[in-house]
ModelCIF file with pLDDT and N, C-alpha, C, O atoms, coordinates in Angstrom:
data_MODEL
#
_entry.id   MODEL 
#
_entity.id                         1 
_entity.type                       polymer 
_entity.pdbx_number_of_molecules   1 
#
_entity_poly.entity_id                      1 
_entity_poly.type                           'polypeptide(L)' 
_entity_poly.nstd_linkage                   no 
_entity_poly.nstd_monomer                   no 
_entity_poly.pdbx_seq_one_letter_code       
;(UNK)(UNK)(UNK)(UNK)(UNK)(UNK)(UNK)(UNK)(UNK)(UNK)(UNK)(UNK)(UNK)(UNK)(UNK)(UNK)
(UNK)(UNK)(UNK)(UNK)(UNK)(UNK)(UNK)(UNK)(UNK)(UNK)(UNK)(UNK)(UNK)(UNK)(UNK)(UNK)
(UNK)(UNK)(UNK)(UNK)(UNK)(UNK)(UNK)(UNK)(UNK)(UNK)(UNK)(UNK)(UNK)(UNK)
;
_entity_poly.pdbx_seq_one_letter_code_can   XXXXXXXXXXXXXXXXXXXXXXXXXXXXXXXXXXXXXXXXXXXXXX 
_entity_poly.pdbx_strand_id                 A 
#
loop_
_entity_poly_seq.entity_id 
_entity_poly_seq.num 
_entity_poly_seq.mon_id 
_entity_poly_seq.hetero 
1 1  UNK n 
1 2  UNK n 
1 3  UNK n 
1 4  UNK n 
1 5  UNK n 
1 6  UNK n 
1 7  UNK n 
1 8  UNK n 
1 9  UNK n 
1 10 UNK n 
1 11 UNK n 
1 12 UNK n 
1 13 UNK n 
1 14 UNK n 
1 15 UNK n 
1 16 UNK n 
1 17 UNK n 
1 18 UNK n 
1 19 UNK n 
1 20 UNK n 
1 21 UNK n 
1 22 UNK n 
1 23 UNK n 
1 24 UNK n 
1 25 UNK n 
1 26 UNK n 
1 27 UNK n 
1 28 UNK n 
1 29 UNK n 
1 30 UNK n 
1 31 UNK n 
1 32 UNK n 
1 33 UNK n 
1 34 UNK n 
1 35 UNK n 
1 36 UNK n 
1 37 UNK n 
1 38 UNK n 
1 39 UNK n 
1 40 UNK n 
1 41 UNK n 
1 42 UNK n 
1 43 UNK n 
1 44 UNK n 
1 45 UNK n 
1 46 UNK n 
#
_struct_asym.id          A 
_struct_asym.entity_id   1 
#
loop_
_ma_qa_metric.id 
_ma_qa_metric.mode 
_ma_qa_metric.name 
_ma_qa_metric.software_group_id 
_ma_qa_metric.type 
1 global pLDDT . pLDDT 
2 local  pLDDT . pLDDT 
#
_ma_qa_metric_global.metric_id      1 
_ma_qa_metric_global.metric_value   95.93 
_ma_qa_metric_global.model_id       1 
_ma_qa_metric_global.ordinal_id     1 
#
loop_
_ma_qa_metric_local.label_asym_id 
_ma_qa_metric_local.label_comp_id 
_ma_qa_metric_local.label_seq_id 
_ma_qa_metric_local.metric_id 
_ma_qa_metric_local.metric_value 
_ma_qa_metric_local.model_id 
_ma_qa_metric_local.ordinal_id 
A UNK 1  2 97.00 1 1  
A UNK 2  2 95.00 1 2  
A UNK 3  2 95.00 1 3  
A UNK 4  2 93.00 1 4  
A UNK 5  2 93.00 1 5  
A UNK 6  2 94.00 1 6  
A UNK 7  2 96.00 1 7  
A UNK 8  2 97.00 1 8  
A UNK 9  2 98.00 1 9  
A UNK 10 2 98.00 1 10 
A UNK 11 2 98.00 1 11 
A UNK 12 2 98.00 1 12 
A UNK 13 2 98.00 1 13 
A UNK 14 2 98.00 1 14 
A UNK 15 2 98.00 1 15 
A UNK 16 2 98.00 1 16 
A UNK 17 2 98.00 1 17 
A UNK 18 2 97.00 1 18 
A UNK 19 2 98.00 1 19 
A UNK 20 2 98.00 1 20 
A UNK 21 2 98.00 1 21 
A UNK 22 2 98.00 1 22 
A UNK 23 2 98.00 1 23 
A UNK 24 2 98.00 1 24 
A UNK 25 2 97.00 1 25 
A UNK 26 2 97.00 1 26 
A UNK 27 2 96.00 1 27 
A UNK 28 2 96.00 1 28 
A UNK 29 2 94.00 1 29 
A UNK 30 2 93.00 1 30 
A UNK 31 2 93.00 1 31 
A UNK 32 2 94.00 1 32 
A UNK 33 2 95.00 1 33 
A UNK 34 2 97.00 1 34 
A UNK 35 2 95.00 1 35 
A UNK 36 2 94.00 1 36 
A UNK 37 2 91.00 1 37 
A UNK 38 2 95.00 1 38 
A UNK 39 2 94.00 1 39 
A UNK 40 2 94.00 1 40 
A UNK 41 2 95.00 1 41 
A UNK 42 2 95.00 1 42 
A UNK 43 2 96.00 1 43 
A UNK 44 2 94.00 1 44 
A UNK 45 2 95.00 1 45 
A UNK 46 2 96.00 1 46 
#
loop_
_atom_site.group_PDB 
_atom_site.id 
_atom_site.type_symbol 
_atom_site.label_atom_id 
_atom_site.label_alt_id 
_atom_site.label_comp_id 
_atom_site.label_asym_id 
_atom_site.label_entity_id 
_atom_site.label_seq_id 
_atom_site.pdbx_PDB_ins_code 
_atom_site.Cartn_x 
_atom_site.Cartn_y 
_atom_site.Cartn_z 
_atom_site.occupancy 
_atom_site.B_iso_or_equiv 
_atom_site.pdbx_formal_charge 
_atom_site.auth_seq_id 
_atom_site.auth_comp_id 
_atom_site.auth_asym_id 
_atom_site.auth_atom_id 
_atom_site.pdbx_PDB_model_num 
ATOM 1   N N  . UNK A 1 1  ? -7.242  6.240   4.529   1.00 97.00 ? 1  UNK A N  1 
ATOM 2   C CA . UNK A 1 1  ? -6.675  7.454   3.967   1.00 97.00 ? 1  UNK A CA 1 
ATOM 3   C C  . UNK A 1 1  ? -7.384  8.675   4.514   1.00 97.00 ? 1  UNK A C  1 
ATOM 4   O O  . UNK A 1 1  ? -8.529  8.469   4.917   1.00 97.00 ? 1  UNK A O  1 
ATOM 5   N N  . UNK A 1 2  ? -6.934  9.854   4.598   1.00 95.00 ? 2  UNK A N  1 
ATOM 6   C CA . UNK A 1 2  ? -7.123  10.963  5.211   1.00 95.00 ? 2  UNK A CA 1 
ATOM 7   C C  . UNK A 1 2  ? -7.202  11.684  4.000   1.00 95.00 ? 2  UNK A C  1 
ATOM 8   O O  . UNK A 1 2  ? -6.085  11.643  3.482   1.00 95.00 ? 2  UNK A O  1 
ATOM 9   N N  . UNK A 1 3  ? -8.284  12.558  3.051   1.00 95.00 ? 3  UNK A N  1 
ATOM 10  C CA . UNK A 1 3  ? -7.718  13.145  2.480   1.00 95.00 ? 3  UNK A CA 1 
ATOM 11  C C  . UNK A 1 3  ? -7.778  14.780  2.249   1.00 95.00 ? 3  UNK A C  1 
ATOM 12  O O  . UNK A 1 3  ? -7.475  15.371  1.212   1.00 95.00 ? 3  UNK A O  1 
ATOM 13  N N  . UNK A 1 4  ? -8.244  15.351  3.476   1.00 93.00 ? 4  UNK A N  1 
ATOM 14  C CA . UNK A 1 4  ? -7.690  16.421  4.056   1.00 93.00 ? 4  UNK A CA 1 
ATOM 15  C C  . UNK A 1 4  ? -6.258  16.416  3.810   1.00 93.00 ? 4  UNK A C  1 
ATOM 16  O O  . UNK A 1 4  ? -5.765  17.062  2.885   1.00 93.00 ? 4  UNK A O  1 
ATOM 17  N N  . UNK A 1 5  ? -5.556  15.681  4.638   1.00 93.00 ? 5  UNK A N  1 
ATOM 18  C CA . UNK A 1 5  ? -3.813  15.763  4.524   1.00 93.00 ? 5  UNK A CA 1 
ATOM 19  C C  . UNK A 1 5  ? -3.684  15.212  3.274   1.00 93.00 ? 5  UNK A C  1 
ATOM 20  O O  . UNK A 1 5  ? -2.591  15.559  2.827   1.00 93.00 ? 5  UNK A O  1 
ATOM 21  N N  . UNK A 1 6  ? -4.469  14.297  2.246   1.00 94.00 ? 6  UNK A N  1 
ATOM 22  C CA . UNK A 1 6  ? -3.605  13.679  1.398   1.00 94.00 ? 6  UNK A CA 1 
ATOM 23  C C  . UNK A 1 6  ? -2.631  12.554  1.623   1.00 94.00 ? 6  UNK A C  1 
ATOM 24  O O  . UNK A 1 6  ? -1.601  12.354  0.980   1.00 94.00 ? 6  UNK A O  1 
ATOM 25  N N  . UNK A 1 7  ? -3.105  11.843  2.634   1.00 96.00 ? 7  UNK A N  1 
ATOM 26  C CA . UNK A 1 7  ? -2.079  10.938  3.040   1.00 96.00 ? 7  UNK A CA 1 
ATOM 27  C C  . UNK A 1 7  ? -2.739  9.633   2.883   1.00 96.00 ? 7  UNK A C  1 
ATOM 28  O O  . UNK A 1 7  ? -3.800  9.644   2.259   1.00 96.00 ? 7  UNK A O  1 
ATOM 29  N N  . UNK A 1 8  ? -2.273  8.428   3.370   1.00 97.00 ? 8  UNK A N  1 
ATOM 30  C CA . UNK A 1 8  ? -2.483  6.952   3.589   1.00 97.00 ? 8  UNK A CA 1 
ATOM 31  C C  . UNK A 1 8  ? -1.944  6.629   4.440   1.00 97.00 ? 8  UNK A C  1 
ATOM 32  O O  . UNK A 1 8  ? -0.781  7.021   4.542   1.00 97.00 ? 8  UNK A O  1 
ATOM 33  N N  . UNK A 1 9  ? -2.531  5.720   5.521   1.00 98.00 ? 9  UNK A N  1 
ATOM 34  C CA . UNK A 1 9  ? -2.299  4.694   6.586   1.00 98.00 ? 9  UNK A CA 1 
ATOM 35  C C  . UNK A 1 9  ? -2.301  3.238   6.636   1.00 98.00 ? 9  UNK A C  1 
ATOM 36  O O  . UNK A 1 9  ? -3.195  2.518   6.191   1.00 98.00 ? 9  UNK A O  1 
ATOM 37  N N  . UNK A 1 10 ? -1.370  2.913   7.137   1.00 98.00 ? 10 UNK A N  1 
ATOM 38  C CA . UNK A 1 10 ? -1.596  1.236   7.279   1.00 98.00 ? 10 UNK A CA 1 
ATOM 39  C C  . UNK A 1 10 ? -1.024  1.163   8.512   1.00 98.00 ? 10 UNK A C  1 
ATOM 40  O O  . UNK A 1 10 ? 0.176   1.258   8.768   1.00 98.00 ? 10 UNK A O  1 
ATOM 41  N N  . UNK A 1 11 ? -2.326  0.916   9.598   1.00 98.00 ? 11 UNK A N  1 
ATOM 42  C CA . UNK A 1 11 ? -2.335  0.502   10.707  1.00 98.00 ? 11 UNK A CA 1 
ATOM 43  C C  . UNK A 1 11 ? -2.183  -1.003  11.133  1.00 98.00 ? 11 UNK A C  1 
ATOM 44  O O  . UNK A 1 11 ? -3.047  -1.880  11.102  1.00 98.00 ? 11 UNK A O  1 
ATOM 45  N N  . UNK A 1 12 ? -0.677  -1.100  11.599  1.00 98.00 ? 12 UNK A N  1 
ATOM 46  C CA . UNK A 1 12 ? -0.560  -2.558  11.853  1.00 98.00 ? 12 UNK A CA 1 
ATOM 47  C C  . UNK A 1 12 ? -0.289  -2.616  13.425  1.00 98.00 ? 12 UNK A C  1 
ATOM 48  O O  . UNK A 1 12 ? 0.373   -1.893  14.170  1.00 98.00 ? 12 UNK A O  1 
ATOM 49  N N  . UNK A 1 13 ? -1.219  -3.995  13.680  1.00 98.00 ? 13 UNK A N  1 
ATOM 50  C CA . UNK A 1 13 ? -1.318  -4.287  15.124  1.00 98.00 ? 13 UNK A CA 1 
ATOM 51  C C  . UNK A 1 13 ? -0.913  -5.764  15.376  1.00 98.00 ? 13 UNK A C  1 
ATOM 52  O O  . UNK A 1 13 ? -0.167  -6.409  14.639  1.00 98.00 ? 13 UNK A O  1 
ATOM 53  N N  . UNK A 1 14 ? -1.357  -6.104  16.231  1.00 98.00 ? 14 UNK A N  1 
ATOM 54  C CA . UNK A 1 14 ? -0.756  -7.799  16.730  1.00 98.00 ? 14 UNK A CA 1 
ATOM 55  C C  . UNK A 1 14 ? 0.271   -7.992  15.760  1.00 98.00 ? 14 UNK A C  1 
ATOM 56  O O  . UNK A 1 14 ? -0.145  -8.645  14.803  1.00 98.00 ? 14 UNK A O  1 
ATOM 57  N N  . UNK A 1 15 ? 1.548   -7.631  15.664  1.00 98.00 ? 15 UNK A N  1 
ATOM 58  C CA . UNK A 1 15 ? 2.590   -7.924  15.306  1.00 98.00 ? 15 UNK A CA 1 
ATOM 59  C C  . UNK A 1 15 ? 3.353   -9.149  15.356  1.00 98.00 ? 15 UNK A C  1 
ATOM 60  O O  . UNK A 1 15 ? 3.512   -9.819  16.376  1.00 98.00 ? 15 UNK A O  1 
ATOM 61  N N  . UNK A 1 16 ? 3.864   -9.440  14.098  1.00 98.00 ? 16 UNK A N  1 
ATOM 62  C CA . UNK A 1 16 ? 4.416   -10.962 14.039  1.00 98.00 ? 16 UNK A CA 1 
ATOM 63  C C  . UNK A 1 16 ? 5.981   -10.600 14.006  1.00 98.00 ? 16 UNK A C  1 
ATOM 64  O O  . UNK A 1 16 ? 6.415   -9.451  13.926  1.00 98.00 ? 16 UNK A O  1 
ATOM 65  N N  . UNK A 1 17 ? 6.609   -11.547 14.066  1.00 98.00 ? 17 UNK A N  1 
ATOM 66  C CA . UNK A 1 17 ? 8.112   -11.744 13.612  1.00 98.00 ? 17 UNK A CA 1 
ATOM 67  C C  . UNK A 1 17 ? 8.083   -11.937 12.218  1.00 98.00 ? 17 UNK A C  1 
ATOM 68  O O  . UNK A 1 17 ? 8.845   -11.166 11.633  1.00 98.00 ? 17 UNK A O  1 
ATOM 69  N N  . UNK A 1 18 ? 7.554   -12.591 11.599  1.00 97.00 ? 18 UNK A N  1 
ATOM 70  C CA . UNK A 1 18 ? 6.689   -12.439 10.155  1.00 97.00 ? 18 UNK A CA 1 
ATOM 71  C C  . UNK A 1 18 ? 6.496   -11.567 9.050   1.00 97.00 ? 18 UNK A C  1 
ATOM 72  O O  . UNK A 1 18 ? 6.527   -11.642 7.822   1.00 97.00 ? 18 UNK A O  1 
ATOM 73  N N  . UNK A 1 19 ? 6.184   -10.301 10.348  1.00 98.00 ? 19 UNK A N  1 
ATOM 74  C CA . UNK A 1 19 ? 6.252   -9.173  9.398   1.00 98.00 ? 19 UNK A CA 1 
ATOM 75  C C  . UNK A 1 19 ? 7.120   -8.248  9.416   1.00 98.00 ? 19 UNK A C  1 
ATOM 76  O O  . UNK A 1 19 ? 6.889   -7.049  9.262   1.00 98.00 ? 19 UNK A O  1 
ATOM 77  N N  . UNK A 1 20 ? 8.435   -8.889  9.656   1.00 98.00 ? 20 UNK A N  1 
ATOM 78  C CA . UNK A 1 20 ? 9.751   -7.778  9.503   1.00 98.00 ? 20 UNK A CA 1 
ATOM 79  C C  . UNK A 1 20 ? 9.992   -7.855  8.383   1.00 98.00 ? 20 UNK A C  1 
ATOM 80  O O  . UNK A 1 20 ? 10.110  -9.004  7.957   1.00 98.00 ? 20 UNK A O  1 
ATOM 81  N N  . UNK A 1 21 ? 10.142  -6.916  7.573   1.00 98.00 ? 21 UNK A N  1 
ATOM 82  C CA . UNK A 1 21 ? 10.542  -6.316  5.894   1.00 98.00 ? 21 UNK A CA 1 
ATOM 83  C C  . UNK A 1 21 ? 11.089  -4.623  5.924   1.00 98.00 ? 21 UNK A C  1 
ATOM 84  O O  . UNK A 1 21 ? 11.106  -3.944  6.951   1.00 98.00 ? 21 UNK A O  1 
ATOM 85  N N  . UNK A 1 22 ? 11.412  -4.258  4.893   1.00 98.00 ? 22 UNK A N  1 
ATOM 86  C CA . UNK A 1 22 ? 10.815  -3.279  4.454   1.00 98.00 ? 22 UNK A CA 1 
ATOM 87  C C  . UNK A 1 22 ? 9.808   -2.806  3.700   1.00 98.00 ? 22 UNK A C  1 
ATOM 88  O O  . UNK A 1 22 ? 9.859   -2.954  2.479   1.00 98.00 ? 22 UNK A O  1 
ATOM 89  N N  . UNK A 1 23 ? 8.736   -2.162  4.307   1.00 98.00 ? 23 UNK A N  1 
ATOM 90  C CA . UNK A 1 23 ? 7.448   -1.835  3.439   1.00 98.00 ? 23 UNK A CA 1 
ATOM 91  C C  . UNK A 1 23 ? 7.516   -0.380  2.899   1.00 98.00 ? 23 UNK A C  1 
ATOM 92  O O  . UNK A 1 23 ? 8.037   0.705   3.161   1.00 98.00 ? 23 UNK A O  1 
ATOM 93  N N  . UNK A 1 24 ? 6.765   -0.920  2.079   1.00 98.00 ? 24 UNK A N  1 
ATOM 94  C CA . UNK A 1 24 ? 6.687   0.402   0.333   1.00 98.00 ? 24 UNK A CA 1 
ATOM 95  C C  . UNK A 1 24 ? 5.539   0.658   0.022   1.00 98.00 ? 24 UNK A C  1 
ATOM 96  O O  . UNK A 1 24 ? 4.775   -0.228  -0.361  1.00 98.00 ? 24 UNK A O  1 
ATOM 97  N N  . UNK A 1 25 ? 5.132   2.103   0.139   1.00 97.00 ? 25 UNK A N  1 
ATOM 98  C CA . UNK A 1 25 ? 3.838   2.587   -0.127  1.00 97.00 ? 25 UNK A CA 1 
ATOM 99  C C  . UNK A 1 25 ? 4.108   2.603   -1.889  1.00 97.00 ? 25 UNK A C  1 
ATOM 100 O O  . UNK A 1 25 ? 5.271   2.476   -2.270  1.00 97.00 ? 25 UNK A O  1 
ATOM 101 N N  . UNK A 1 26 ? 3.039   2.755   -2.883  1.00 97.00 ? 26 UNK A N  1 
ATOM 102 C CA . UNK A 1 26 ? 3.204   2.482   -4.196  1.00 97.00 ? 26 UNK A CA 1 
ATOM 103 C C  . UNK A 1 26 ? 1.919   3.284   -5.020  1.00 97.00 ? 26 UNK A C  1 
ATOM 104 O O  . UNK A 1 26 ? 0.844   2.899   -4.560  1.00 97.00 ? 26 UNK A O  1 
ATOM 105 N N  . UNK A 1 27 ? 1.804   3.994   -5.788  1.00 96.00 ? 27 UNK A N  1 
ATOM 106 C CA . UNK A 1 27 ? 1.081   4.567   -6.122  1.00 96.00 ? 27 UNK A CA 1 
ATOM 107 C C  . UNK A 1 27 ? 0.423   3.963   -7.808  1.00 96.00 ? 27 UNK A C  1 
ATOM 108 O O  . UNK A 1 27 ? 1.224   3.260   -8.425  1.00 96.00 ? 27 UNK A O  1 
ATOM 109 N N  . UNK A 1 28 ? -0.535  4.147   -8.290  1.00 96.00 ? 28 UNK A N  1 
ATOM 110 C CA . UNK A 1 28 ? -0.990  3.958   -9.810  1.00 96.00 ? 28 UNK A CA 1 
ATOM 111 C C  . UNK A 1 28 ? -2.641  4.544   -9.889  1.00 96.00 ? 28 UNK A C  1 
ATOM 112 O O  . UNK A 1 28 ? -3.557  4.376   -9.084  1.00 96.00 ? 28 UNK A O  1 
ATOM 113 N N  . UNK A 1 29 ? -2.615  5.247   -11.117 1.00 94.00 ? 29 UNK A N  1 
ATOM 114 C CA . UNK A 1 29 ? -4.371  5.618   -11.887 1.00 94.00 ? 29 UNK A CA 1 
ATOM 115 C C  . UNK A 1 29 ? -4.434  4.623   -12.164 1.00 94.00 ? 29 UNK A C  1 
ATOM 116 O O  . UNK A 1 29 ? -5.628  4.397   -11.968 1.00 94.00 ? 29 UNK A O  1 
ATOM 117 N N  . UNK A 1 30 ? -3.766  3.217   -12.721 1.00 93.00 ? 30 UNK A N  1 
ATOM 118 C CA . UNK A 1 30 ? -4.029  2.612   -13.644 1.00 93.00 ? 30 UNK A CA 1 
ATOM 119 C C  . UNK A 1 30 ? -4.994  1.355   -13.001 1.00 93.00 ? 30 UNK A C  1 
ATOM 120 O O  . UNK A 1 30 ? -5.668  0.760   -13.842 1.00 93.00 ? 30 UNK A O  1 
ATOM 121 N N  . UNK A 1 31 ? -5.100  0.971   -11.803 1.00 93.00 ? 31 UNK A N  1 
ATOM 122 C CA . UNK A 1 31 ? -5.748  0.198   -11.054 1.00 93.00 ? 31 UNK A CA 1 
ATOM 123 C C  . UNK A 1 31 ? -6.698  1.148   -10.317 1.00 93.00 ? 31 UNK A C  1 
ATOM 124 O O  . UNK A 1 31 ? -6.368  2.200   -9.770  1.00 93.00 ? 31 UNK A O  1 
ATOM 125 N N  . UNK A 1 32 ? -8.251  0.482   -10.403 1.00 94.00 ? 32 UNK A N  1 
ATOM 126 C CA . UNK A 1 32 ? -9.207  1.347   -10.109 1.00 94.00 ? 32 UNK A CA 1 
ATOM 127 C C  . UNK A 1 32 ? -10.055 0.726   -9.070  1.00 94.00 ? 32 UNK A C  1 
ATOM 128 O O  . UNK A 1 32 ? -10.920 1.427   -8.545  1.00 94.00 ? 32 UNK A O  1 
ATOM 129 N N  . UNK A 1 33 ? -9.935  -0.286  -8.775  1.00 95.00 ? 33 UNK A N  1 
ATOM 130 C CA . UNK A 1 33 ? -10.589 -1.263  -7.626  1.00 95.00 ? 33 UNK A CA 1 
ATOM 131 C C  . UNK A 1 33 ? -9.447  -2.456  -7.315  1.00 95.00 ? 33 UNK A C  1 
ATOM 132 O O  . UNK A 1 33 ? -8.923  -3.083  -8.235  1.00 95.00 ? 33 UNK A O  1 
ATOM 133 N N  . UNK A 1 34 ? -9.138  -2.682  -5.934  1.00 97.00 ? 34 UNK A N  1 
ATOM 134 C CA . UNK A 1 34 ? -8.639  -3.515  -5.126  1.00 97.00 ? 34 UNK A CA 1 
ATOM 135 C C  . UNK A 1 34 ? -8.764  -5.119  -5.521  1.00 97.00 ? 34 UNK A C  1 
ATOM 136 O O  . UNK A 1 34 ? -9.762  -5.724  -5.912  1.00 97.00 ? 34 UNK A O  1 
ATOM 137 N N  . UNK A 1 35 ? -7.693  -5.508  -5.336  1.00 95.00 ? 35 UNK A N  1 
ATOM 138 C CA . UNK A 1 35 ? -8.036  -7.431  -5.427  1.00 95.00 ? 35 UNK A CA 1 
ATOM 139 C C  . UNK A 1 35 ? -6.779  -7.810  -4.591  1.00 95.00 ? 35 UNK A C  1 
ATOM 140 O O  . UNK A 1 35 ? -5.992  -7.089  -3.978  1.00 95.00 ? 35 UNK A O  1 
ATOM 141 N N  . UNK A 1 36 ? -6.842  -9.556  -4.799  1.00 94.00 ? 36 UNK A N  1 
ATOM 142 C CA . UNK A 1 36 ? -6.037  -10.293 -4.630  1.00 94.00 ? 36 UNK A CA 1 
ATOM 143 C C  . UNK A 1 36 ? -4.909  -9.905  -5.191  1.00 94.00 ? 36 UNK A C  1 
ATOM 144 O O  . UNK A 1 36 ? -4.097  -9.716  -4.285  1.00 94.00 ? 36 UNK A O  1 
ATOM 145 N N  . UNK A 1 37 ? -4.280  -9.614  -6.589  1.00 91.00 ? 37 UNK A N  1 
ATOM 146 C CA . UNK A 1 37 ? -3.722  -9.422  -7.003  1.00 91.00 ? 37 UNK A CA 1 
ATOM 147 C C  . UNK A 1 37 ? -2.651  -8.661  -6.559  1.00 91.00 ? 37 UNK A C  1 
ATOM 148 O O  . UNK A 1 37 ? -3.027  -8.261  -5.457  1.00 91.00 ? 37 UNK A O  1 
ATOM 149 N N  . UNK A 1 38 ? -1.202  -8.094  -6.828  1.00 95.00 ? 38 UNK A N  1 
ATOM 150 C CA . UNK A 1 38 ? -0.569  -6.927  -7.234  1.00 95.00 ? 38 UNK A CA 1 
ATOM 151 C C  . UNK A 1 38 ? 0.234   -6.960  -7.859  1.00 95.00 ? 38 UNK A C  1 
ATOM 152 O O  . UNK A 1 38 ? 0.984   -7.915  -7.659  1.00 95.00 ? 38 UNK A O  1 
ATOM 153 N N  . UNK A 1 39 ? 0.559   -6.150  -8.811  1.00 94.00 ? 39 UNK A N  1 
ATOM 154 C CA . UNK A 1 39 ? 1.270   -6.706  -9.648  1.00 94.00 ? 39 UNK A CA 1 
ATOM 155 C C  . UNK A 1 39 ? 1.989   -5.045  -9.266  1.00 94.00 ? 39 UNK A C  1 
ATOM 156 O O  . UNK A 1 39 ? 1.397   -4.010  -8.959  1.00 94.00 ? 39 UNK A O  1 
ATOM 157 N N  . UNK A 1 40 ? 3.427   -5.301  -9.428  1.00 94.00 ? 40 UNK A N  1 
ATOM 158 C CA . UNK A 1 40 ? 4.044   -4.278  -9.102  1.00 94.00 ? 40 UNK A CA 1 
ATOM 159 C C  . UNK A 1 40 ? 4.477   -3.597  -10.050 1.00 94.00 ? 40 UNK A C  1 
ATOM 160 O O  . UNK A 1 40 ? 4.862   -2.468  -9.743  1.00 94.00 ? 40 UNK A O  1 
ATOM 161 N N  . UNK A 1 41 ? 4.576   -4.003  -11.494 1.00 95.00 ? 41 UNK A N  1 
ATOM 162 C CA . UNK A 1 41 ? 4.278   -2.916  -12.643 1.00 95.00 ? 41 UNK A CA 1 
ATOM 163 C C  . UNK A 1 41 ? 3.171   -2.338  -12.949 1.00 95.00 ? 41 UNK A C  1 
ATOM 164 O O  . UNK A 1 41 ? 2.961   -1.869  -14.068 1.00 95.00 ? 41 UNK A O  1 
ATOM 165 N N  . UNK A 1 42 ? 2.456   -2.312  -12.123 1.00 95.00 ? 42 UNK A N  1 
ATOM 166 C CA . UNK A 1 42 ? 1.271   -1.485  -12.558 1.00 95.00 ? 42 UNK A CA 1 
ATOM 167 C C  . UNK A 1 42 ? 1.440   0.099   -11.740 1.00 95.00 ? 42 UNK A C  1 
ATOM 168 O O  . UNK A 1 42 ? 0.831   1.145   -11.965 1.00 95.00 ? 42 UNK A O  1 
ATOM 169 N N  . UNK A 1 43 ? 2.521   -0.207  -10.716 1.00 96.00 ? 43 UNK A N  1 
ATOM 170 C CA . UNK A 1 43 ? 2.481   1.051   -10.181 1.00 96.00 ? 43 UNK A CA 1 
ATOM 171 C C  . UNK A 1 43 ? 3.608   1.828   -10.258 1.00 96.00 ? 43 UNK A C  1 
ATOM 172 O O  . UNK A 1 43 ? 4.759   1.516   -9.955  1.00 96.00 ? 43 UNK A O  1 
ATOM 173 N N  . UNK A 1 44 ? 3.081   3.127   -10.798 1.00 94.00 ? 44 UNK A N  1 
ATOM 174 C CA . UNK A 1 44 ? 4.339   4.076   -11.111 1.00 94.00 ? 44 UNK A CA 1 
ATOM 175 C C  . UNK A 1 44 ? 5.023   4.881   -10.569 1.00 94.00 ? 44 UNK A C  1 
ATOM 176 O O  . UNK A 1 44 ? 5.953   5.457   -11.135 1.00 94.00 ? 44 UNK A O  1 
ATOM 177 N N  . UNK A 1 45 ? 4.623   5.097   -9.168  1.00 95.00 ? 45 UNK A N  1 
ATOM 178 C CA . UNK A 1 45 ? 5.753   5.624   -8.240  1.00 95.00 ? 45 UNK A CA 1 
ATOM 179 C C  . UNK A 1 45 ? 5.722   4.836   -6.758  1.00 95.00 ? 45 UNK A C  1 
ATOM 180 O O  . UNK A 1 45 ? 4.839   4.123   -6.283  1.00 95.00 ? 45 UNK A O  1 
ATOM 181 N N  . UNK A 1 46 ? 6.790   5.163   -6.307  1.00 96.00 ? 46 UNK A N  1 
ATOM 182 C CA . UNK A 1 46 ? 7.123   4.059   -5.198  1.00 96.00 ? 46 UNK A CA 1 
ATOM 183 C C  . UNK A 1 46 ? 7.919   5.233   -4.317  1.00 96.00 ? 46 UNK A C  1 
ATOM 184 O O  . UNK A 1 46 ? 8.446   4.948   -3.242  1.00 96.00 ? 46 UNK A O  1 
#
């Protein structure tokens, strides 16, 4: 993250066939440290 601009990055490299989707940045206060986990009600804007 940059947060001069306020932004986020996800730098993806060695590319799979694998990883064709559509990807969704997702925001929440309510999670305060990173895991295994995600639970996608925890985040309130998308």
């Amino acid at each position: 993250r940059d947060y001069a601009k306020g932004t986020v990055y996800l730098q993806m490299n060695s590319l799979k066939p694998d990883d064709t989707a559509v990807y969704y940045c997702a925001a929440t206060s309510r999670v305060l440290w990173c895991s295994d986990s995600y639970s996608s009600g925890l985040y309130d804007y998308w």
